[in-house]
PDB file of N, CA and C in Angstrom:
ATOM      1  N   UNK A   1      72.921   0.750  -8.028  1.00  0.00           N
ATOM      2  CA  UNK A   1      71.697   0.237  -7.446  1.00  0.00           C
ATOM      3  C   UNK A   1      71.830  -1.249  -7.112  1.00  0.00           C
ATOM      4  N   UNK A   2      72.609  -2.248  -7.686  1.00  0.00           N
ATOM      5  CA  UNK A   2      72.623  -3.484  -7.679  1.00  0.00           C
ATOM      6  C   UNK A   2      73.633  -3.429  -6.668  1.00  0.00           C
ATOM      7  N   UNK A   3      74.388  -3.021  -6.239  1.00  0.00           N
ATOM      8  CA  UNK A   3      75.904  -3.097  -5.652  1.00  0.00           C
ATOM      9  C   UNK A   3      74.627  -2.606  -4.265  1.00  0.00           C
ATOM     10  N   UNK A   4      74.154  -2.035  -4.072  1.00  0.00           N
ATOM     11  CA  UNK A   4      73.236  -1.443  -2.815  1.00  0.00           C
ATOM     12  C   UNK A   4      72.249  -2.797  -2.679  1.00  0.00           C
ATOM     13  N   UNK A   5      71.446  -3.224  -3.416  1.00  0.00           N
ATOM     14  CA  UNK A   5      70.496  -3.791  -3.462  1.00  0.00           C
ATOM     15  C   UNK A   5      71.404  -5.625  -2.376  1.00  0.00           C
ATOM     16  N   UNK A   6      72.318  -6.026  -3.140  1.00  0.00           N
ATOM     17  CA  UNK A   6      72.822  -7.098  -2.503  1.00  0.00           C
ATOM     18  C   UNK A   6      73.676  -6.486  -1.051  1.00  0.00           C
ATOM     19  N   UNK A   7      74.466  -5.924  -1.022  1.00  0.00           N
ATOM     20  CA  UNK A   7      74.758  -5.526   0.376  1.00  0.00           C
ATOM     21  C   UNK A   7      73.526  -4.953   1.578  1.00  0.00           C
ATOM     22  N   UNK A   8      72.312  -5.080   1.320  1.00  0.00           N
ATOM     23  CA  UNK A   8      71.316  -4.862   1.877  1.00  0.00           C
ATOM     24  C   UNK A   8      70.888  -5.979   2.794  1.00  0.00           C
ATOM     25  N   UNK A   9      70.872  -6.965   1.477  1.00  0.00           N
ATOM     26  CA  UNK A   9      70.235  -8.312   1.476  1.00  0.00           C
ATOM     27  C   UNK A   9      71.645  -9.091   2.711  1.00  0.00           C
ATOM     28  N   UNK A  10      72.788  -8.613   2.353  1.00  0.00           N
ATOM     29  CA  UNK A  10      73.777  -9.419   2.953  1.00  0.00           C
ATOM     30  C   UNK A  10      73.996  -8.758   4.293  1.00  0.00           C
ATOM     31  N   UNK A  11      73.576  -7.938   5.048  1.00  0.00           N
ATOM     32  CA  UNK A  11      73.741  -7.019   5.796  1.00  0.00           C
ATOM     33  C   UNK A  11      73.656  -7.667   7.320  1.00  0.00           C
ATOM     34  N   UNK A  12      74.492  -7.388   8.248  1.00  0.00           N
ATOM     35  CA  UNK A  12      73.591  -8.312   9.273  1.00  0.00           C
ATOM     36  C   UNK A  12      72.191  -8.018  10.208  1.00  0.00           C
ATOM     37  N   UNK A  13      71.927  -6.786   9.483  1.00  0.00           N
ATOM     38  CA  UNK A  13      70.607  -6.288  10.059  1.00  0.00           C
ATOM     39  C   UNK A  13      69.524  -6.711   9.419  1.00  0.00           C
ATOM     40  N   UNK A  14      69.630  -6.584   7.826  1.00  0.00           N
ATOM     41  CA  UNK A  14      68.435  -7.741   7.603  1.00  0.00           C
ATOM     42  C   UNK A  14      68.316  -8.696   8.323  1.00  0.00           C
ATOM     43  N   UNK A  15      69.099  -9.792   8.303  1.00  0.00           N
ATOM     44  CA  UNK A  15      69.015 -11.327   8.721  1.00  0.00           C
ATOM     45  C   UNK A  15      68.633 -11.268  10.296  1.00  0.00           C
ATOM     46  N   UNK A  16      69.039 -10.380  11.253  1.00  0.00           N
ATOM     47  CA  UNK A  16      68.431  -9.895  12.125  1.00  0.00           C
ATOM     48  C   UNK A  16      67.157  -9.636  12.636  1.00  0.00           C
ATOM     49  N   UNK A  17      66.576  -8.800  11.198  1.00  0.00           N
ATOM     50  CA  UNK A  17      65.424  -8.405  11.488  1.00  0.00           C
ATOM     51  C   UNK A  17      64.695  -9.472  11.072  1.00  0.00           C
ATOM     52  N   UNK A  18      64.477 -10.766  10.023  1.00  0.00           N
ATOM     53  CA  UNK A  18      63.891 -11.485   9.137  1.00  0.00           C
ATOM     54  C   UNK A  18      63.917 -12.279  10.424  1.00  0.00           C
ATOM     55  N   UNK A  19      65.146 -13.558  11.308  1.00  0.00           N
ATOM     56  CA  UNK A  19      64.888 -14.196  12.464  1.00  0.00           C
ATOM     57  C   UNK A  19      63.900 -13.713  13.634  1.00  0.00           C
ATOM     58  N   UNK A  20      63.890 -12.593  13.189  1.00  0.00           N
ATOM     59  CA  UNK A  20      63.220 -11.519  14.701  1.00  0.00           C
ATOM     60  C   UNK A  20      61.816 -11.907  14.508  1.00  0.00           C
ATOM     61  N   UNK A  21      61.539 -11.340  13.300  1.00  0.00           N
ATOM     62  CA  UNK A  21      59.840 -11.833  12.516  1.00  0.00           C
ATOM     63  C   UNK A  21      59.378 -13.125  12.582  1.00  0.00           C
ATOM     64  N   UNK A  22      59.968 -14.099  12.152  1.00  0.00           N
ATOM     65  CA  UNK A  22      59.961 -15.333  12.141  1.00  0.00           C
ATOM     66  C   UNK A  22      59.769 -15.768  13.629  1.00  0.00           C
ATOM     67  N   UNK A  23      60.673 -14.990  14.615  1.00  0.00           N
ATOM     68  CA  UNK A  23      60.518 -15.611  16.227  1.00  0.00           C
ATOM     69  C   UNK A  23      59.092 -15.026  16.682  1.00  0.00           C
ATOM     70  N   UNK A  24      58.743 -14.006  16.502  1.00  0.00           N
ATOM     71  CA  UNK A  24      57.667 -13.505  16.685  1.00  0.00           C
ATOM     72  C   UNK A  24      56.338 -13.773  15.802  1.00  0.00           C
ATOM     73  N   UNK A  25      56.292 -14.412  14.972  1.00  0.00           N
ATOM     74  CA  UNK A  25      54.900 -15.336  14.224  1.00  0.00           C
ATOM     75  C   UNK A  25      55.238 -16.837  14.953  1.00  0.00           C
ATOM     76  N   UNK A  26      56.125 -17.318  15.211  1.00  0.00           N
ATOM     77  CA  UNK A  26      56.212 -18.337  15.770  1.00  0.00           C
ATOM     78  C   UNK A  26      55.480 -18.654  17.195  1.00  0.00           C
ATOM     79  N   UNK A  27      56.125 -17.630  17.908  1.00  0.00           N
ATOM     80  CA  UNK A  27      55.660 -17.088  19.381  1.00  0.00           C
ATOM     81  C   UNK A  27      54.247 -17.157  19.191  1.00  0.00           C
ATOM     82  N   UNK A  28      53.791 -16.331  18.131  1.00  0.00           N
ATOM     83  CA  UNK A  28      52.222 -15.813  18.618  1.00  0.00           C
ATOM     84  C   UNK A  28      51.668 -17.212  18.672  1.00  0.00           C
ATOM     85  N   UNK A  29      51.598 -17.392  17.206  1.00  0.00           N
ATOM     86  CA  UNK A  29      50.804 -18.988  17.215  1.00  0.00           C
ATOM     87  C   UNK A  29      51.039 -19.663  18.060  1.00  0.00           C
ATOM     88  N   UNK A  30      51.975 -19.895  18.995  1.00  0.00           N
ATOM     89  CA  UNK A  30      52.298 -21.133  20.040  1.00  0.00           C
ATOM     90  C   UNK A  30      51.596 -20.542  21.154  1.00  0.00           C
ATOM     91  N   UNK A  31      51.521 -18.759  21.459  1.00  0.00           N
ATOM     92  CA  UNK A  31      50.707 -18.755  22.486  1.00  0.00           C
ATOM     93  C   UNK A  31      48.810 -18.680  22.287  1.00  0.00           C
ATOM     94  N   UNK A  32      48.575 -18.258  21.258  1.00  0.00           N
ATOM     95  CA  UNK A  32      47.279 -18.621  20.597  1.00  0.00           C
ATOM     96  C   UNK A  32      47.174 -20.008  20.982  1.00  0.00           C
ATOM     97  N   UNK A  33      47.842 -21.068  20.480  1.00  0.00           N
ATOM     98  CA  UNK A  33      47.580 -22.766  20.577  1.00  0.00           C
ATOM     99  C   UNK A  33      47.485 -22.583  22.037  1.00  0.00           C
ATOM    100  N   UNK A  34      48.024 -22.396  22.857  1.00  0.00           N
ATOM    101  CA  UNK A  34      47.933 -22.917  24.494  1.00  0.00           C
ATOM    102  C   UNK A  34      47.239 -22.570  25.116  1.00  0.00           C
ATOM    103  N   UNK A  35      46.271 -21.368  24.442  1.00  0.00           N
ATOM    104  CA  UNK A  35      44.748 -20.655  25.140  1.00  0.00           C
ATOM    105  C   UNK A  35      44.078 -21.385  25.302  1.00  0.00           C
ATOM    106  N   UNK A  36      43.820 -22.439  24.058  1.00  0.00           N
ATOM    107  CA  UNK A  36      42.577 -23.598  24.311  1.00  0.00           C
ATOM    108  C   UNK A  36      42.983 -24.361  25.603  1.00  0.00           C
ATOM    109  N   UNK A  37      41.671 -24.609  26.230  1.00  0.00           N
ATOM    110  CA  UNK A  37      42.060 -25.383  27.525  1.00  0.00           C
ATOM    111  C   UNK A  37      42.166 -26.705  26.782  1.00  0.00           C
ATOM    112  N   UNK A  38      41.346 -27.161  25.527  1.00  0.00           N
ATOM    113  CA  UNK A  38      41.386 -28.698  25.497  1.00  0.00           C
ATOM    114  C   UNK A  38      43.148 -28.947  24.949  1.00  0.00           C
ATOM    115  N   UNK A  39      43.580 -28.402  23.773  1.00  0.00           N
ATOM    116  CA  UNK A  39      45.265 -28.220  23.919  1.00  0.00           C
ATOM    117  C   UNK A  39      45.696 -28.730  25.135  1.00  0.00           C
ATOM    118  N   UNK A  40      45.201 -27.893  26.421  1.00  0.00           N
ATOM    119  CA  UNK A  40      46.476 -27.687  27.660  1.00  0.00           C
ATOM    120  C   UNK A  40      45.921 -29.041  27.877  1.00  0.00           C
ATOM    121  N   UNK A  41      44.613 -29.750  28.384  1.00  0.00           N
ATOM    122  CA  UNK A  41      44.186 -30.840  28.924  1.00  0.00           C
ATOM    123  C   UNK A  41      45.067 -31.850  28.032  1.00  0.00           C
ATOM    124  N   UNK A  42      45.072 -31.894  26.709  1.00  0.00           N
ATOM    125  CA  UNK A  42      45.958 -33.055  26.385  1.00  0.00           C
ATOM    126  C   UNK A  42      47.329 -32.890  26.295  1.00  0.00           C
ATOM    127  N   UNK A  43      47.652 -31.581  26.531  1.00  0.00           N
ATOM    128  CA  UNK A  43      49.327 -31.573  26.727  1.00  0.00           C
ATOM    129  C   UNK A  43      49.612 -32.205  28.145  1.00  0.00           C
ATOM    130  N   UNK A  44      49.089 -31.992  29.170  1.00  0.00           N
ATOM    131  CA  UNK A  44      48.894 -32.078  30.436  1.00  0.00           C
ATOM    132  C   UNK A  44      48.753 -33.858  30.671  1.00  0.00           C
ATOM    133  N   UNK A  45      48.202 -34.476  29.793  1.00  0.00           N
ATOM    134  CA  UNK A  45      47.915 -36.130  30.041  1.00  0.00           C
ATOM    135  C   UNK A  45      49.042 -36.591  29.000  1.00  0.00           C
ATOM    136  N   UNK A  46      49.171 -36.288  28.138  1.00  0.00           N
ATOM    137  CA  UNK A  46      50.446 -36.502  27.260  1.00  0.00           C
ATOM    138  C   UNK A  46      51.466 -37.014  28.188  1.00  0.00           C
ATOM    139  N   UNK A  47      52.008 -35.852  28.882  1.00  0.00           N
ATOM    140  CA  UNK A  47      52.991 -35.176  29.475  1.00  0.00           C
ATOM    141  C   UNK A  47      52.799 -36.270  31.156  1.00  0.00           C
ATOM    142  N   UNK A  48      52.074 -36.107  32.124  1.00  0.00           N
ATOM    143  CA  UNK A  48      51.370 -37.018  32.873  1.00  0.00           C
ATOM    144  C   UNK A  48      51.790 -38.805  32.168  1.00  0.00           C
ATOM    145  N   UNK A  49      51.323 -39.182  31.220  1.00  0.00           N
ATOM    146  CA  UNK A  49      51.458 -40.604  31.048  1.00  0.00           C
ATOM    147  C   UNK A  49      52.809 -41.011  30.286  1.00  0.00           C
ATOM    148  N   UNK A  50      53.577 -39.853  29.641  1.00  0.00           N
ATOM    149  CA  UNK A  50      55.188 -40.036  29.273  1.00  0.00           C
ATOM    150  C   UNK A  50      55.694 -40.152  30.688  1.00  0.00           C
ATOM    151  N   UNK A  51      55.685 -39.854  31.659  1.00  0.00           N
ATOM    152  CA  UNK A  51      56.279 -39.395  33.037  1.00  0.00           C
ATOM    153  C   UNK A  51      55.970 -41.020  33.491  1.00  0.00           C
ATOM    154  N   UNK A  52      54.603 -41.775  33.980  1.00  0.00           N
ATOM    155  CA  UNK A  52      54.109 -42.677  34.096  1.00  0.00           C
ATOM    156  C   UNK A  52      55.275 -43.931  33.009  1.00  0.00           C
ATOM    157  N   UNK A  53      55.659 -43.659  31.869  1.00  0.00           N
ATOM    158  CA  UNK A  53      55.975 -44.896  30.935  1.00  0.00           C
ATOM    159  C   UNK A  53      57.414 -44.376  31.856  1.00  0.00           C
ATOM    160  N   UNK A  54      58.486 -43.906  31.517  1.00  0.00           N
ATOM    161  CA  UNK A  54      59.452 -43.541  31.789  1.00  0.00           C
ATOM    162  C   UNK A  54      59.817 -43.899  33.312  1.00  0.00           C
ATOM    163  N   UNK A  55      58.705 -43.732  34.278  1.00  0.00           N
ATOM    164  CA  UNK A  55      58.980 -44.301  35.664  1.00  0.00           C
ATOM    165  C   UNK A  55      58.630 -45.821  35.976  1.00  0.00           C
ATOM    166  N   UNK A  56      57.572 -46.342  34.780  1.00  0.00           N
ATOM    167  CA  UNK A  56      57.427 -47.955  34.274  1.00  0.00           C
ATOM    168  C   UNK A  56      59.146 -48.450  34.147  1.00  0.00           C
ATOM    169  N   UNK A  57      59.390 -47.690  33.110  1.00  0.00           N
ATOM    170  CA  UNK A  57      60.885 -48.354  32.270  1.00  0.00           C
ATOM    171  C   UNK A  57      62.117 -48.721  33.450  1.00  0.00           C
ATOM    172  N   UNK A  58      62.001 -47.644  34.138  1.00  0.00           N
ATOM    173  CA  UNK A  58      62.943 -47.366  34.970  1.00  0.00           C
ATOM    174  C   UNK A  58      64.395 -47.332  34.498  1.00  0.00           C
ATOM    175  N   UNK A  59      65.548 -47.989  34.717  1.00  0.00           N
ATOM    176  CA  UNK A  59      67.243 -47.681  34.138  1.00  0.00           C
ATOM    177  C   UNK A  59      67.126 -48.864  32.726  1.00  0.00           C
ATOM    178  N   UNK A  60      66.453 -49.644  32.811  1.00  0.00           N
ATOM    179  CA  UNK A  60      66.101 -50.710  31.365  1.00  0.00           C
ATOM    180  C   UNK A  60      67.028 -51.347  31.331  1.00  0.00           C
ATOM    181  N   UNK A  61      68.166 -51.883  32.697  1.00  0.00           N
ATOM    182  CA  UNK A  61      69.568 -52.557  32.715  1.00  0.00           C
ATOM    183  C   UNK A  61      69.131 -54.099  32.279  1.00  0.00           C
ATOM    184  N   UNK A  62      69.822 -54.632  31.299  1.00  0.00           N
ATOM    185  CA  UNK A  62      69.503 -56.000  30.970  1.00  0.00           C
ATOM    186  C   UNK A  62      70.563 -57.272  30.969  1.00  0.00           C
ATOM    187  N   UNK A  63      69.987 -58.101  31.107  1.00  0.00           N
ATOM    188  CA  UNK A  63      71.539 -58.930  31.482  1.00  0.00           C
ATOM    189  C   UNK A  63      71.839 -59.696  30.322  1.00  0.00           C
ATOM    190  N   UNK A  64      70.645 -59.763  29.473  1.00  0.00           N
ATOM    191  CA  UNK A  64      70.702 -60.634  28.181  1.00  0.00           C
ATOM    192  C   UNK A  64      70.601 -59.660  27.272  1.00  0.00           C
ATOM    193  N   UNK A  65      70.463 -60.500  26.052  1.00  0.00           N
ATOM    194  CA  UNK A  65      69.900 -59.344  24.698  1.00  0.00           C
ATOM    195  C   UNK A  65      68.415 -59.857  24.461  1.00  0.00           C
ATOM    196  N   UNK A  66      67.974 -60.686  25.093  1.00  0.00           N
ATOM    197  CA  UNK A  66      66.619 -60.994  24.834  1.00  0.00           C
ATOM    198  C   UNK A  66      65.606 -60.412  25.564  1.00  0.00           C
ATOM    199  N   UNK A  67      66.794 -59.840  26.881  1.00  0.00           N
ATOM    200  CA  UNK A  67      65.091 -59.245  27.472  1.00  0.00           C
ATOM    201  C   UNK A  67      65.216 -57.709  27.402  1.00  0.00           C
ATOM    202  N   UNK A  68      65.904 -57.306  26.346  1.00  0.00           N
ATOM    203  CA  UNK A  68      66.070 -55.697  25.683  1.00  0.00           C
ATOM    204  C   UNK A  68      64.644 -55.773  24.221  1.00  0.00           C
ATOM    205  N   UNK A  69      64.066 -55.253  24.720  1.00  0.00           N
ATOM    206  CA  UNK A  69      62.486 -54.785  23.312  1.00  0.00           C
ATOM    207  C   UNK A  69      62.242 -52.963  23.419  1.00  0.00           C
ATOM    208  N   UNK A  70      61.983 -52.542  22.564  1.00  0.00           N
ATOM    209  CA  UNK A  70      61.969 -51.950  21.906  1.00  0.00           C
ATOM    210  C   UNK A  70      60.081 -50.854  22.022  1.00  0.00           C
ATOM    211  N   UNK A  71      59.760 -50.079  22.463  1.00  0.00           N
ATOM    212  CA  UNK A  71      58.321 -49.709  22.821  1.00  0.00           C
ATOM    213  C   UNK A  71      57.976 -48.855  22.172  1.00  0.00           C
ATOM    214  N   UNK A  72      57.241 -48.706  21.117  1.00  0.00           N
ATOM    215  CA  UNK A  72      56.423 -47.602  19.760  1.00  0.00           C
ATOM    216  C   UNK A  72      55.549 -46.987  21.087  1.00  0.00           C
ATOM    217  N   UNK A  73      55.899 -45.685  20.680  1.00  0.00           N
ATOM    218  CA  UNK A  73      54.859 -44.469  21.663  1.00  0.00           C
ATOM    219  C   UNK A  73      54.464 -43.390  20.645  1.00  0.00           C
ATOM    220  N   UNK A  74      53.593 -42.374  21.372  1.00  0.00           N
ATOM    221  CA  UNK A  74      53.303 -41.798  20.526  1.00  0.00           C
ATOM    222  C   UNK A  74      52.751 -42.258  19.243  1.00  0.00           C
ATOM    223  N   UNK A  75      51.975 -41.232  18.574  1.00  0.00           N
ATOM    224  CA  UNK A  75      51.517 -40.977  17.268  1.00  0.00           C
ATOM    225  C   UNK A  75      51.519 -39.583  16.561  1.00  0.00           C
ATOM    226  N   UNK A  76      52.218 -40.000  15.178  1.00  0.00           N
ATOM    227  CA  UNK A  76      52.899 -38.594  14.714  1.00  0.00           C
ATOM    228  C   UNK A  76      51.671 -38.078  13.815  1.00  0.00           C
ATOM    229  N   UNK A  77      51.182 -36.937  13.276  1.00  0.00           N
ATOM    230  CA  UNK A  77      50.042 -36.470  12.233  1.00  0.00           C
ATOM    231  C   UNK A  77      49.650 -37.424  11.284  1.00  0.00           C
ATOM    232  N   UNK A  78      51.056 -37.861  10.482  1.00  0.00           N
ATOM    233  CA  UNK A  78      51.299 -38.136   9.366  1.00  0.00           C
ATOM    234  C   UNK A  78      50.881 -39.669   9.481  1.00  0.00           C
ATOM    235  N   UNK A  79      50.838 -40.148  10.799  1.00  0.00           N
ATOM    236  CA  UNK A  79      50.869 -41.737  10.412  1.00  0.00           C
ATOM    237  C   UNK A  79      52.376 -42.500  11.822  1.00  0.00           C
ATOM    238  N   UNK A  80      51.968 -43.399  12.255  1.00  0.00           N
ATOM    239  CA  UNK A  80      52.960 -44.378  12.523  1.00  0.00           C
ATOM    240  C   UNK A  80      53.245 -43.358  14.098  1.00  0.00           C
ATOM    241  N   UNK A  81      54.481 -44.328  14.765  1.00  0.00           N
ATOM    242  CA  UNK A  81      54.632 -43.824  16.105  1.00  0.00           C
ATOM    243  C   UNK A  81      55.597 -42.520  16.123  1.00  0.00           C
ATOM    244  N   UNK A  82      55.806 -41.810  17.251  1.00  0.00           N
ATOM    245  CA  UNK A  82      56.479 -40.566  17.256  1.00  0.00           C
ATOM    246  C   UNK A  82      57.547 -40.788  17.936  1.00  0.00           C
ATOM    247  N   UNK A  83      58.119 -41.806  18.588  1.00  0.00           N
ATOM    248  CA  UNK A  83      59.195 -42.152  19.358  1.00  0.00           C
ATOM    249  C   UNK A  83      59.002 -43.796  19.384  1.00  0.00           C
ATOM    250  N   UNK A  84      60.398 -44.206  19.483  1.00  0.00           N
ATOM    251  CA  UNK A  84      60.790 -45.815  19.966  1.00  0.00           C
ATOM    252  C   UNK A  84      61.454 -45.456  21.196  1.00  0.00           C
ATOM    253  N   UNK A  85      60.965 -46.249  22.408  1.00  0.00           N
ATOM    254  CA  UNK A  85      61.842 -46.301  23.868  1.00  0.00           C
ATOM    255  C   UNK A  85      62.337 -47.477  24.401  1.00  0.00           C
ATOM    256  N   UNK A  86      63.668 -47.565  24.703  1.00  0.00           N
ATOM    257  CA  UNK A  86      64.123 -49.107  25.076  1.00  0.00           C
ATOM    258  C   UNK A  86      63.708 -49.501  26.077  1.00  0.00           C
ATOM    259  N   UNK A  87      63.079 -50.739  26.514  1.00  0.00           N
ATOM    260  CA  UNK A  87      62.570 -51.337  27.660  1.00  0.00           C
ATOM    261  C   UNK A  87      63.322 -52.480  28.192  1.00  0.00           C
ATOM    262  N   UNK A  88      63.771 -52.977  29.462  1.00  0.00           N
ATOM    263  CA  UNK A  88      64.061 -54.343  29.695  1.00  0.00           C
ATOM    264  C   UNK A  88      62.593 -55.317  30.400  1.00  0.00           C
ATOM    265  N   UNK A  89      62.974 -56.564  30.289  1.00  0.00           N
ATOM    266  CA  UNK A  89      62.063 -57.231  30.482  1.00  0.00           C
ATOM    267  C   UNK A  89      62.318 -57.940  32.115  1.00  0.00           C
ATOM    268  N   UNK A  90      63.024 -57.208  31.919  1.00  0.00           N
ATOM    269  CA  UNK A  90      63.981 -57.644  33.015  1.00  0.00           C
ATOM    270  C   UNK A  90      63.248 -57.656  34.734  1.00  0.00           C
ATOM    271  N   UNK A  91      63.020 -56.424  34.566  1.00  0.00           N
ATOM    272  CA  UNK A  91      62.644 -55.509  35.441  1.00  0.00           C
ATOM    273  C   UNK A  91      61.043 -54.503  35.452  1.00  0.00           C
ATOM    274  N   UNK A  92      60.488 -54.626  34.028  1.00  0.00           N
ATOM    275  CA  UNK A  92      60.048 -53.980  33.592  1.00  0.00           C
ATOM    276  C   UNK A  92      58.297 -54.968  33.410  1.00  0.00           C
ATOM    277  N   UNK A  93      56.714 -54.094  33.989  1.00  0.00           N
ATOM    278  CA  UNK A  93      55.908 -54.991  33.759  1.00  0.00           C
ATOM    279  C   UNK A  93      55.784 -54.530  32.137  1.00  0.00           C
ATOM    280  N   UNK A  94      55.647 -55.446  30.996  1.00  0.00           N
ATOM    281  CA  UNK A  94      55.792 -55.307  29.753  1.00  0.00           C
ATOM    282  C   UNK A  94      54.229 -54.807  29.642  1.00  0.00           C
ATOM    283  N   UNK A  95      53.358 -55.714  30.247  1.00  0.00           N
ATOM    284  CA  UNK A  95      51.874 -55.330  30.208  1.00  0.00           C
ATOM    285  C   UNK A  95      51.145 -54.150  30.579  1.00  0.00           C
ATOM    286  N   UNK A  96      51.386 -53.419  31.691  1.00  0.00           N
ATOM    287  CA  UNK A  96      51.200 -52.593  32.279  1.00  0.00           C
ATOM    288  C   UNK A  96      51.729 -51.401  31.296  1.00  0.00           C
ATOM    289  N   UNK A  97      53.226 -51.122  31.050  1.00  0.00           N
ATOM    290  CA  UNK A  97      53.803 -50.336  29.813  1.00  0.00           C
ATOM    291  C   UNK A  97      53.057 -50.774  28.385  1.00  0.00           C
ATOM    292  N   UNK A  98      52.370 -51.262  27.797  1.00  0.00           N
ATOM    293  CA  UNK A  98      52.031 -51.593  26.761  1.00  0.00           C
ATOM    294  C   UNK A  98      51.064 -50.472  26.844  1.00  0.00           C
ATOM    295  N   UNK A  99      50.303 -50.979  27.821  1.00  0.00           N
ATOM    296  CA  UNK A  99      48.721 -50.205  28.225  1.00  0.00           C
ATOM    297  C   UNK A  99      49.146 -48.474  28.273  1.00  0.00           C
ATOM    298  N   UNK A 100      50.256 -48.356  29.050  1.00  0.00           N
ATOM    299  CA  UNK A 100      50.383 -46.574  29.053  1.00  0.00           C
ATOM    300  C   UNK A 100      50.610 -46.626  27.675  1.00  0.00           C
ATOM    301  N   UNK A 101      51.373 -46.963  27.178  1.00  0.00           N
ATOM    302  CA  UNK A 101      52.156 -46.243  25.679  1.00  0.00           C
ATOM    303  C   UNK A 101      50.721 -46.474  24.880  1.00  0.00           C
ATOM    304  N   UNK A 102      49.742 -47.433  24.939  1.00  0.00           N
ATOM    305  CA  UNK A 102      48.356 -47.330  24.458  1.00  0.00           C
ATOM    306  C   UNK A 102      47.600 -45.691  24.370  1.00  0.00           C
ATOM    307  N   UNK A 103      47.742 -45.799  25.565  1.00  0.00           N
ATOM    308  CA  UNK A 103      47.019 -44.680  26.495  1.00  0.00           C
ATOM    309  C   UNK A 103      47.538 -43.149  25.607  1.00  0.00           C
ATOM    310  N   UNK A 104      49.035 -43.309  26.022  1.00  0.00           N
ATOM    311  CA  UNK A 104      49.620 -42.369  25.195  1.00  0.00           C
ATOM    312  C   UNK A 104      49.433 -42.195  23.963  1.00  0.00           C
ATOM    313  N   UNK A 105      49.346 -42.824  23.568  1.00  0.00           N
ATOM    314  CA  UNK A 105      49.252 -42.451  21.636  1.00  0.00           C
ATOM    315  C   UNK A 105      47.648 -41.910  21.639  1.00  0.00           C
ATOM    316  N   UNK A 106      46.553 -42.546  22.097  1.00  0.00           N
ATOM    317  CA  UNK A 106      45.564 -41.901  21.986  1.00  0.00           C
ATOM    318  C   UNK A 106      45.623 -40.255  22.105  1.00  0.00           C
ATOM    319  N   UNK A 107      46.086 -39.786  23.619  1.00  0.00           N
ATOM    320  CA  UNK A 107      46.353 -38.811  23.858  1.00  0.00           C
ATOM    321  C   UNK A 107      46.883 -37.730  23.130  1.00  0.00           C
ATOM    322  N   UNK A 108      48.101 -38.127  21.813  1.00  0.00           N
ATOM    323  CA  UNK A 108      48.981 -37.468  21.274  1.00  0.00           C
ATOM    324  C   UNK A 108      48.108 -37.526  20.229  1.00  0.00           C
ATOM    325  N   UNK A 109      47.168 -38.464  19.870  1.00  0.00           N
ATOM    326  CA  UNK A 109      46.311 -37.973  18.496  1.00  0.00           C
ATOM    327  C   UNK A 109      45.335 -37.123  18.556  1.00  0.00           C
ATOM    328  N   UNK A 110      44.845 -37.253  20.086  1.00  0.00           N
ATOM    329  CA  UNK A 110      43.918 -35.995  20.652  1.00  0.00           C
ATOM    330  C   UNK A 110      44.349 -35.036  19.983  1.00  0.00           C
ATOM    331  N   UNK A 111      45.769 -34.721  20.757  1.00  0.00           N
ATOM    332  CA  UNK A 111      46.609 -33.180  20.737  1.00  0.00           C
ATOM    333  C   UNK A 111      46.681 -32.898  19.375  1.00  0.00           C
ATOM    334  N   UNK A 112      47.351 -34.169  18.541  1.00  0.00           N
ATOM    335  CA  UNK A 112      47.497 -33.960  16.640  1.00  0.00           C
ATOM    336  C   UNK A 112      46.503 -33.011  16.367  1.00  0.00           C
ATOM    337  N   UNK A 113      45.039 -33.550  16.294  1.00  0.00           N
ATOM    338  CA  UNK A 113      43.678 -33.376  16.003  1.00  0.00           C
ATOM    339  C   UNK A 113      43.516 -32.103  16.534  1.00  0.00           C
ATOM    340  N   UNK A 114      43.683 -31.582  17.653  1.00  0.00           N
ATOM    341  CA  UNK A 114      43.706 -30.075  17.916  1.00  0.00           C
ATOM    342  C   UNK A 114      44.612 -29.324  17.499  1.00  0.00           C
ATOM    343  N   UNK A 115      45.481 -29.270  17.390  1.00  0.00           N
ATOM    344  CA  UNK A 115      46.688 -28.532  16.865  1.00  0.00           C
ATOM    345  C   UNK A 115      46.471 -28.539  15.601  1.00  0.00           C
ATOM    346  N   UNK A 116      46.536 -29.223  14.713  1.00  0.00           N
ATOM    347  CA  UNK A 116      46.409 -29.442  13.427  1.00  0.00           C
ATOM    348  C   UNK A 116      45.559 -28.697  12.267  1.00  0.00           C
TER     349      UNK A 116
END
């Protein structure tokens, strides 16, 4: 019975079937979450004002090390930012990017706050 019981467990059809389950509770909940329209509305501006910072930043080529900084985006559940993005100053309006990555984090705490 024990000699059956672990070759069961070690089998590659268990582990098969256990990932399978796992992909499929995963699945559901993610398509449950995306029914809400307010979800999609802040995935949608999230997504919209990352696009906006990223076309701010542009290639971030710098000729010094002083005009290389560093941009906190996002906001994670737990507290504090969800990404650092390199910026040059070079090229880059620092003010204007301040204000999206502002913008953004609001947005991503929206989404936190719904999802959550």
């Amino acid at each position: 019975m024990i000699k059956y019981y672990s070759t069961f467990y070690r089998s590659q059809k268990f582990w098969l079937a256990l990932c399978t389950a796992i992909c499929l509770c995963i699945q559901a909940a993610s398509l449950q979450a995306n029914d809400d329209p307010e979800i999609k509305k802040a995935e949608d501006s999230m997504n919209n004002l990352m696009a906006q910072i990223q076309q701010t930043i542009g290639d971030a080529r710098c000729e010094t090390q002083k005009q290389c900084r560093a941009l906190a985006v996002g906001s994670r559940a737990c507290g504090g930012p969800s990404a650092y993005l390199a910026y040059s100053t070079l090229n880059t309006d620092a003010k204007k990017l301040k204000n999206l990555a502002k913008r953004y984090g609001l947005a991503n705490r929206q989404f936190n706050r719904l999802t959550n």
